[in-house]
N, C-alpha and C. Protein backbone atom coordinates (compact mmCIF):
# COMPACT_ATOMS: atom_id res chain seq x y z
N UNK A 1 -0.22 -36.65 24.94
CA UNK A 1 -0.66 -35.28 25.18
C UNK A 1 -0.43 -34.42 23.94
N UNK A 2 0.63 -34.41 23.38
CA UNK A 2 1.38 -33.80 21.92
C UNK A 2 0.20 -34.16 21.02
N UNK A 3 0.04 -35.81 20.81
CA UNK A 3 -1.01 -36.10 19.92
C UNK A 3 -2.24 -35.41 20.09
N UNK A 4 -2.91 -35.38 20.97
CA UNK A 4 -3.98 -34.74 21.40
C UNK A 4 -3.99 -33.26 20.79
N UNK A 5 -3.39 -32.26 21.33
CA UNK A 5 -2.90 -31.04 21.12
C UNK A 5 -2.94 -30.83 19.22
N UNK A 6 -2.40 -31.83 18.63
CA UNK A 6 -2.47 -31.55 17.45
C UNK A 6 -3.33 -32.01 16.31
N UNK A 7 -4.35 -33.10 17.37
CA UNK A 7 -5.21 -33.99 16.73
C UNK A 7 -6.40 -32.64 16.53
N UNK A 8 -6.58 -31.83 17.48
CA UNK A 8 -7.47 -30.75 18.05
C UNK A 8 -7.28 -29.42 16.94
N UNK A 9 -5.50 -29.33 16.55
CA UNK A 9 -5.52 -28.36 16.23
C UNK A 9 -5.83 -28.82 14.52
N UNK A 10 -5.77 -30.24 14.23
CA UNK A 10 -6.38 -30.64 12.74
C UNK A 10 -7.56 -30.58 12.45
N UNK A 11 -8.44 -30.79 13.99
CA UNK A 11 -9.92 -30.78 13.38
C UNK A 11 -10.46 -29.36 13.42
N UNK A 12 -9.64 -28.65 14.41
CA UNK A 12 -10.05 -26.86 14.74
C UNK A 12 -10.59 -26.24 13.22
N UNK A 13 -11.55 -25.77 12.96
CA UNK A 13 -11.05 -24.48 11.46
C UNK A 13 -11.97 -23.56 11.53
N UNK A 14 -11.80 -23.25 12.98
CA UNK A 14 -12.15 -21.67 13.47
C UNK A 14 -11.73 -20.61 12.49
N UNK A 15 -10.08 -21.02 12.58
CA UNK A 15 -9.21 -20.05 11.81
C UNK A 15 -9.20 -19.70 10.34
N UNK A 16 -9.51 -21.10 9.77
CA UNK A 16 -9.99 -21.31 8.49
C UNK A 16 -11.04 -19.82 7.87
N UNK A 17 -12.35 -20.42 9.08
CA UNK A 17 -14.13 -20.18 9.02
C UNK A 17 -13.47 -18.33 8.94
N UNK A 18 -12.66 -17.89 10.00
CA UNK A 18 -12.47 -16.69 10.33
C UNK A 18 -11.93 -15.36 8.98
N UNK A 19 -10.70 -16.28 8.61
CA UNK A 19 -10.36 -15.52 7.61
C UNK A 19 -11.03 -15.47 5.99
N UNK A 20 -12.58 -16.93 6.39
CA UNK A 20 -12.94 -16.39 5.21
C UNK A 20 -14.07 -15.64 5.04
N UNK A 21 -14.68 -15.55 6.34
CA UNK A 21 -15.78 -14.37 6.51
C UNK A 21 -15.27 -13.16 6.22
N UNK A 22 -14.07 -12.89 7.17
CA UNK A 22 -13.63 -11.24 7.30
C UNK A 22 -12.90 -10.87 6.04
N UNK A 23 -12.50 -11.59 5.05
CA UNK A 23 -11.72 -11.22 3.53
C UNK A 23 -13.13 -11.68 2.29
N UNK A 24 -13.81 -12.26 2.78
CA UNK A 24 -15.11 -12.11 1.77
C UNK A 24 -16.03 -10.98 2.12
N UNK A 25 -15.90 -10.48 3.06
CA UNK A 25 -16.67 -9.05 3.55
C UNK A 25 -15.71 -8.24 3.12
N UNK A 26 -14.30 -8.10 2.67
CA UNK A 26 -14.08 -6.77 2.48
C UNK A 26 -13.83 -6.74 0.84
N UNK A 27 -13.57 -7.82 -0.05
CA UNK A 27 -13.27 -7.97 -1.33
C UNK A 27 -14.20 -7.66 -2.01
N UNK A 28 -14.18 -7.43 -3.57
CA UNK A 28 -14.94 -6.79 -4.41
C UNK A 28 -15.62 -8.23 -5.09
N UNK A 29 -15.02 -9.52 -5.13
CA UNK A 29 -15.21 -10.60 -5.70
C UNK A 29 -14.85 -11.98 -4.72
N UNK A 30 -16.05 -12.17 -4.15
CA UNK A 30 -15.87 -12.67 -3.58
C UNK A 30 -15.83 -14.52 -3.09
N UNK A 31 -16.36 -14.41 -4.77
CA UNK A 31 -16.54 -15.56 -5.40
C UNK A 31 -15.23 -16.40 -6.20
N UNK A 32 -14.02 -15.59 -6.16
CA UNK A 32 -12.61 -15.91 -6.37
C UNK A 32 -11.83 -16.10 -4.91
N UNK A 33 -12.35 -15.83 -3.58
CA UNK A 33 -12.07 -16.10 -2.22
C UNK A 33 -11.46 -17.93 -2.34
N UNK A 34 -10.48 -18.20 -2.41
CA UNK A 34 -10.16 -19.75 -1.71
C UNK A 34 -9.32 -20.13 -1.00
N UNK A 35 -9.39 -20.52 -0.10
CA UNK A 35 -8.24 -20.55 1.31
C UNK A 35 -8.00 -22.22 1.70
N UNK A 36 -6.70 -22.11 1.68
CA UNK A 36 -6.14 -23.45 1.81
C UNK A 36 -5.37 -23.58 3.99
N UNK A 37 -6.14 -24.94 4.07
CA UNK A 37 -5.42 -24.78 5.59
C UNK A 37 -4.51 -26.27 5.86
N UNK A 38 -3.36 -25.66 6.46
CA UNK A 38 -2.29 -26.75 6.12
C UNK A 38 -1.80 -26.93 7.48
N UNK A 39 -1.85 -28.17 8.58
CA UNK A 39 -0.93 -28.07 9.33
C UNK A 39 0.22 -29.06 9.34
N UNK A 40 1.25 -28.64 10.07
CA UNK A 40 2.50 -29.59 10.04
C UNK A 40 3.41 -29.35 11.30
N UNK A 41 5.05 -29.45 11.69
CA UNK A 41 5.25 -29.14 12.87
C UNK A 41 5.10 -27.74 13.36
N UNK A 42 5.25 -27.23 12.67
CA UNK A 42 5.90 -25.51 12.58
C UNK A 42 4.33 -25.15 13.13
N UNK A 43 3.02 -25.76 12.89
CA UNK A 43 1.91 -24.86 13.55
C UNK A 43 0.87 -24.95 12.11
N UNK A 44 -0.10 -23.64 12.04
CA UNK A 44 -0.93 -24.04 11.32
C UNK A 44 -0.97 -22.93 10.11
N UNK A 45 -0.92 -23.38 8.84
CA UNK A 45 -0.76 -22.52 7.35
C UNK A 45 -1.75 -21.79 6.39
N UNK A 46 -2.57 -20.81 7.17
CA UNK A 46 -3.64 -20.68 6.21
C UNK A 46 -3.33 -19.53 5.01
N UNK A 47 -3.46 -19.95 3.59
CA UNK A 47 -3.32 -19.67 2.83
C UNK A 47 -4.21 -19.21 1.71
N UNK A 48 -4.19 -18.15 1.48
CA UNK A 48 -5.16 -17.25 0.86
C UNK A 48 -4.74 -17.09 -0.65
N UNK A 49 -6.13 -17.07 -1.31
CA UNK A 49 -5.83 -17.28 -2.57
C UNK A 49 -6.91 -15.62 -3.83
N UNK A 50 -6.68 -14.97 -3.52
CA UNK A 50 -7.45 -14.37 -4.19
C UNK A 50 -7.77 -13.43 -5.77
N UNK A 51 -8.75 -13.21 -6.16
CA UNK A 51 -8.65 -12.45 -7.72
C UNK A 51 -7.75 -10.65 -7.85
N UNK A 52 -6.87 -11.06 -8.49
CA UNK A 52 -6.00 -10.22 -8.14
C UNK A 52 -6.52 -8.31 -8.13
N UNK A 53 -7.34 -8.03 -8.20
CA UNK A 53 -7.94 -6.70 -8.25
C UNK A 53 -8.07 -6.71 -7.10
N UNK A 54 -8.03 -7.41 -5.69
CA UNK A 54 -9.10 -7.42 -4.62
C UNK A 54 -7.49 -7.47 -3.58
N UNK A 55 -6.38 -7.50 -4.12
CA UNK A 55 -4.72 -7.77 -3.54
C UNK A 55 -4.87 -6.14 -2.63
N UNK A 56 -5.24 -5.20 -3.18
CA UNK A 56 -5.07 -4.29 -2.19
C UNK A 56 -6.24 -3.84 -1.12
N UNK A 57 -7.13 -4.62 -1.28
CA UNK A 57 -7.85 -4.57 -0.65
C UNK A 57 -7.71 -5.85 0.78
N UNK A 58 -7.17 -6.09 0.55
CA UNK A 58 -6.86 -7.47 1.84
C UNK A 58 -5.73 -6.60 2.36
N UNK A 59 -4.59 -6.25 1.49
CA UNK A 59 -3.29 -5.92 2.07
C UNK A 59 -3.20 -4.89 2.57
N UNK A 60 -4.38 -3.75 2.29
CA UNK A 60 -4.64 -2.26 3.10
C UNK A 60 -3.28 -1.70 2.88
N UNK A 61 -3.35 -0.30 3.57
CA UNK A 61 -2.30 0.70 3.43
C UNK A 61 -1.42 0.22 4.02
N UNK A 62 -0.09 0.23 3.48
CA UNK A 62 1.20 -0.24 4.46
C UNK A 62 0.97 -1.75 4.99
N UNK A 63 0.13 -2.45 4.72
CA UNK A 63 -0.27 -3.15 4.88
C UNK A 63 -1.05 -3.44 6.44
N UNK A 64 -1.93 -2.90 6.62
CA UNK A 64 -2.43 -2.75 7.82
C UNK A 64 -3.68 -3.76 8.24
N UNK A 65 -4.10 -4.07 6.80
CA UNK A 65 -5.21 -5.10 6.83
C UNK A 65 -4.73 -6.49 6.83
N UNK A 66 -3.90 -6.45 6.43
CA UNK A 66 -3.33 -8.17 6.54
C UNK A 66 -2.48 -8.13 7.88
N UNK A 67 -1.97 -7.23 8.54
CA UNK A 67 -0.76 -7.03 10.01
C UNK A 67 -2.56 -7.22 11.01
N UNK A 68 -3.61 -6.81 10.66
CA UNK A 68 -4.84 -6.91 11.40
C UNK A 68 -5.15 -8.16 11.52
N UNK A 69 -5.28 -8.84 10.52
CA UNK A 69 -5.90 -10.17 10.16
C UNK A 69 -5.04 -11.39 11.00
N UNK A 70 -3.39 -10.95 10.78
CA UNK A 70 -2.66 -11.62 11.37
C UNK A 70 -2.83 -11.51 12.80
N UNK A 71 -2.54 -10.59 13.37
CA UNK A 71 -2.70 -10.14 15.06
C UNK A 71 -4.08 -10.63 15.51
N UNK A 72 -5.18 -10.68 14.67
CA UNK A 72 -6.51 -11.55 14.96
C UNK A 72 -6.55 -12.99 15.18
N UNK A 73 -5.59 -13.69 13.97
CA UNK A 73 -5.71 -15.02 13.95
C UNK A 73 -4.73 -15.99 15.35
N UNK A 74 -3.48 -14.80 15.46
CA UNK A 74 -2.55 -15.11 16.39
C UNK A 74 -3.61 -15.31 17.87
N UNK A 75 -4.46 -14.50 17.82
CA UNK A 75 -5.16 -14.52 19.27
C UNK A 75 -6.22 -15.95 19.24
N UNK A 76 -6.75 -16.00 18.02
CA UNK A 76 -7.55 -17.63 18.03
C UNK A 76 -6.75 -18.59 17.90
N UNK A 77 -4.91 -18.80 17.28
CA UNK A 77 -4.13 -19.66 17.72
C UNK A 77 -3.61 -19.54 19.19
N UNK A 78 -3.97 -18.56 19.82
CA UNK A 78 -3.74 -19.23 21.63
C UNK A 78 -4.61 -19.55 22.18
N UNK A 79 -5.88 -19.42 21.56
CA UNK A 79 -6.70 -19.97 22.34
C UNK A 79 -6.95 -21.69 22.29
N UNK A 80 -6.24 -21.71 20.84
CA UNK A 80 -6.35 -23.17 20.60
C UNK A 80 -4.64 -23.99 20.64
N UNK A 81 -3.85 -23.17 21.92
CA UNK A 81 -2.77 -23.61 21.21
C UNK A 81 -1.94 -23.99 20.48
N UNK A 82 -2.40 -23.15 19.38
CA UNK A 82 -1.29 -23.47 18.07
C UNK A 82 -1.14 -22.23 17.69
N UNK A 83 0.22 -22.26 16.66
CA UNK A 83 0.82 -20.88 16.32
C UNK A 83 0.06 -20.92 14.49
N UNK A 84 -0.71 -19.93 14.33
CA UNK A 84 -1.25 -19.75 13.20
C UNK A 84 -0.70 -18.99 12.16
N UNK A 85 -0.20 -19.16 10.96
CA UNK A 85 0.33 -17.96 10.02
C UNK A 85 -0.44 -18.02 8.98
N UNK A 86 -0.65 -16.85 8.75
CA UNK A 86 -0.99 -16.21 7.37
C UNK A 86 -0.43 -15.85 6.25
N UNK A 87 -0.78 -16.48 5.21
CA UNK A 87 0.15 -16.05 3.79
C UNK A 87 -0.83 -15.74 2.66
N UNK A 88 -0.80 -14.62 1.86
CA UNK A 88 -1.25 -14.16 1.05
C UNK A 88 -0.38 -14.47 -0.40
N UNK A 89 -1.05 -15.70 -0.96
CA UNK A 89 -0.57 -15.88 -2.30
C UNK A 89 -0.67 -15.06 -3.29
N UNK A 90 0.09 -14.40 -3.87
CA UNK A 90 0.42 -13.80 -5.11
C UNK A 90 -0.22 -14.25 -6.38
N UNK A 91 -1.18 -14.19 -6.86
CA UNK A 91 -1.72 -14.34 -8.34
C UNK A 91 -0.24 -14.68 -9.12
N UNK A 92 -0.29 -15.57 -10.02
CA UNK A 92 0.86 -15.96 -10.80
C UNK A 92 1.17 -14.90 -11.88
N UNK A 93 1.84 -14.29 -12.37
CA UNK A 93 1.53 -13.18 -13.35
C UNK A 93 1.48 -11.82 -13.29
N UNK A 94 0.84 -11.70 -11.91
CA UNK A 94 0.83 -10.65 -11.64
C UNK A 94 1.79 -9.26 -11.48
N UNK A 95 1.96 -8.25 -11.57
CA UNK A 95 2.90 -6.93 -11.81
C UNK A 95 2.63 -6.13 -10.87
N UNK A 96 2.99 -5.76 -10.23
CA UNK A 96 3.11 -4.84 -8.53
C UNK A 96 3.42 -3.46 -9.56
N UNK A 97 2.23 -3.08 -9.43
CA UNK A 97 2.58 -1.34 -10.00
C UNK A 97 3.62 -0.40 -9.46
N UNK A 98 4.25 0.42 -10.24
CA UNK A 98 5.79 1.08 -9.55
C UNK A 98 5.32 2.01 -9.00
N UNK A 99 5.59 3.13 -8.14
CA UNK A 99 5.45 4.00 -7.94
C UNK A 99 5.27 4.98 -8.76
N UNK A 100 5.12 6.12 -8.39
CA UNK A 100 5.15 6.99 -10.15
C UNK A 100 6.88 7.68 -9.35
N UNK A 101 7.60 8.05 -9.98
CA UNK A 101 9.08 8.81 -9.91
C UNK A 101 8.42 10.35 -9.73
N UNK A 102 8.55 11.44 -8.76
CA UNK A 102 8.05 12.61 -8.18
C UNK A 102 9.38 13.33 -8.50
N UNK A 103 9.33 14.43 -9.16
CA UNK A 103 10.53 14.91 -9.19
C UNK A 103 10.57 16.37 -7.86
N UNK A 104 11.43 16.08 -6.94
CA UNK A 104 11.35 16.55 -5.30
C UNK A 104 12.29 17.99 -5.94
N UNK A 105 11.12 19.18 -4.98
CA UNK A 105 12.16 20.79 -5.44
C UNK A 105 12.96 20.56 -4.62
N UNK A 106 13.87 20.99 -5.61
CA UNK A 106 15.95 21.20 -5.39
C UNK A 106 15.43 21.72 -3.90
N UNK A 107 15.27 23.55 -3.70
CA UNK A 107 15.23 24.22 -2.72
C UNK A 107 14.48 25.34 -3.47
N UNK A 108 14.41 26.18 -2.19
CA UNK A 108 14.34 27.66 -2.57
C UNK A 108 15.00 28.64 -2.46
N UNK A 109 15.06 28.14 -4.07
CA UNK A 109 16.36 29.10 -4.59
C UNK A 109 15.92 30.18 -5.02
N UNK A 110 16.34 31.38 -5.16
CA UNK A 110 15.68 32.63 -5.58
C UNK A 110 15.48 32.63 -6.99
N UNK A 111 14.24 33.16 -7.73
CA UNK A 111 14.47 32.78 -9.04
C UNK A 111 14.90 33.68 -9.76
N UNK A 112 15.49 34.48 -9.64
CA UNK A 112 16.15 35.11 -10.58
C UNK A 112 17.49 34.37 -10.59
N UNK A 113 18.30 34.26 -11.54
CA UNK A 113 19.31 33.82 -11.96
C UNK A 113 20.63 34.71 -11.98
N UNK A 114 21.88 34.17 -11.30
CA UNK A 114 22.80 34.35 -11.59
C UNK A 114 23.62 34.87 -12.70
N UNK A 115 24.40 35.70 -13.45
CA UNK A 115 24.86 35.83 -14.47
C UNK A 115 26.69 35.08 -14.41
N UNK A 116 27.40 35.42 -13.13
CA UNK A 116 28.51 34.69 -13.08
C UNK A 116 29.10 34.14 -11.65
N UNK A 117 29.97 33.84 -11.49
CA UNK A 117 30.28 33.25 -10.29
C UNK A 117 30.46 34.56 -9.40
N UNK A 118 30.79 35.62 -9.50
CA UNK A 118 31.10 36.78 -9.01
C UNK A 118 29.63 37.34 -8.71
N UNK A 119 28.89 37.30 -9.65
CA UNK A 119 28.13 38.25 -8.86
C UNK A 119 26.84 36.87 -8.17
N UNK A 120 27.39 35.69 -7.78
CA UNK A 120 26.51 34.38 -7.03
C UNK A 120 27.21 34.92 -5.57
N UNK A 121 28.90 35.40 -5.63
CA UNK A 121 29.09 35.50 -4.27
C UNK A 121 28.63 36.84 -3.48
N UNK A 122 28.62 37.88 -4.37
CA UNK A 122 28.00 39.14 -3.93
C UNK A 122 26.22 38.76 -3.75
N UNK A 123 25.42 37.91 -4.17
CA UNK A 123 24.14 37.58 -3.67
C UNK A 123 24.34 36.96 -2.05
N UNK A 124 25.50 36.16 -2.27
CA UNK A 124 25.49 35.40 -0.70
C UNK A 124 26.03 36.43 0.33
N UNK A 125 26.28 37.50 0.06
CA UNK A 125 27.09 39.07 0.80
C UNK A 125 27.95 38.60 2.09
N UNK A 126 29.01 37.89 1.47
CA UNK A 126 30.07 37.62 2.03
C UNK A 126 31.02 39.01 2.47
C-alpha cells in the first residue's frame, strides 16, 4: 500500500506542471525558470531555480507570493497524499540589498534651544 502511495506520488508532477506555469506568468524572464522535483521519505522537494532580478518577484512583499504558492501546493499535496515543499534557491553570488538606515525624529522637541540647565527646568514649569 506504502509502495503504491509513493509509486503515484513519483509519477504525479501536477506540482511540478503547477509551480511552473504560475512563476513563469509572474517573472520578467522566463526563460531562466528551472525547477527541480525530488522525492524521498520526508515527501516531495520542488525546487526553484531562478534569474536573480525576478527573486522579488516570486518572493512578493513580506513574502506573500511564495507563503501563496506554498499554501497552493500544500492543497495539491493532499489531494495526492503527499506533503509537498517548496524551496526557492538563492542564485550563488547573489547580495540581498540592505535596507537604507532612516534616521527616526528624536521627538518634538520645541525648537528653540535651551541656554542652561536652569532655564530647561523653568521651560518644564516645575
Amino acid at each position: 500500500m506504502l509502495e503504491d502511495k509513493r509509486k503515484t506520488v513519483m509519477n504525479n508532477t501536477k506540482d511540478k506542471d503547477f509551480v511552473e506555469y504560475i512563476v513563469k506568468s509572474i517573472v520578467d524572464n522566463p526563460e531562466d525558470v528551472k525547477i527541480e522535483r525530488t522525492v524521498d521519505e520526508m515527501g516531495v522537494l520542488i525546487s526553484l531555480n531562478i534569474n536573480p532580478e525576478d527573486m522579488g518577484q516570486v518572493i512578493g512583499r513580506q513574502g506573500s507570493t511564495a507563503k501563496s504558492i506554498r499554501t497552493l501546493l500544500r492543497v495539491i499535496g493532499a489531494k495526492n497524499n503527499a506533503r509537498v515543499n517548496f524551496k526557492i534557491v538563492e542564485p550563488e553570488g547573489s547580495v540581498r540589498p540592505q535596507r537604507p538606515v532612516t534616521d527616526r525624529p528624536v521627538s518634538n522637541i520645541s525648537a528653540t534651544t535651551t541656554e542652561n540647565v536652569e532655564d530647561a527646568v523653568n521651560d518644564l514649569n516645575l
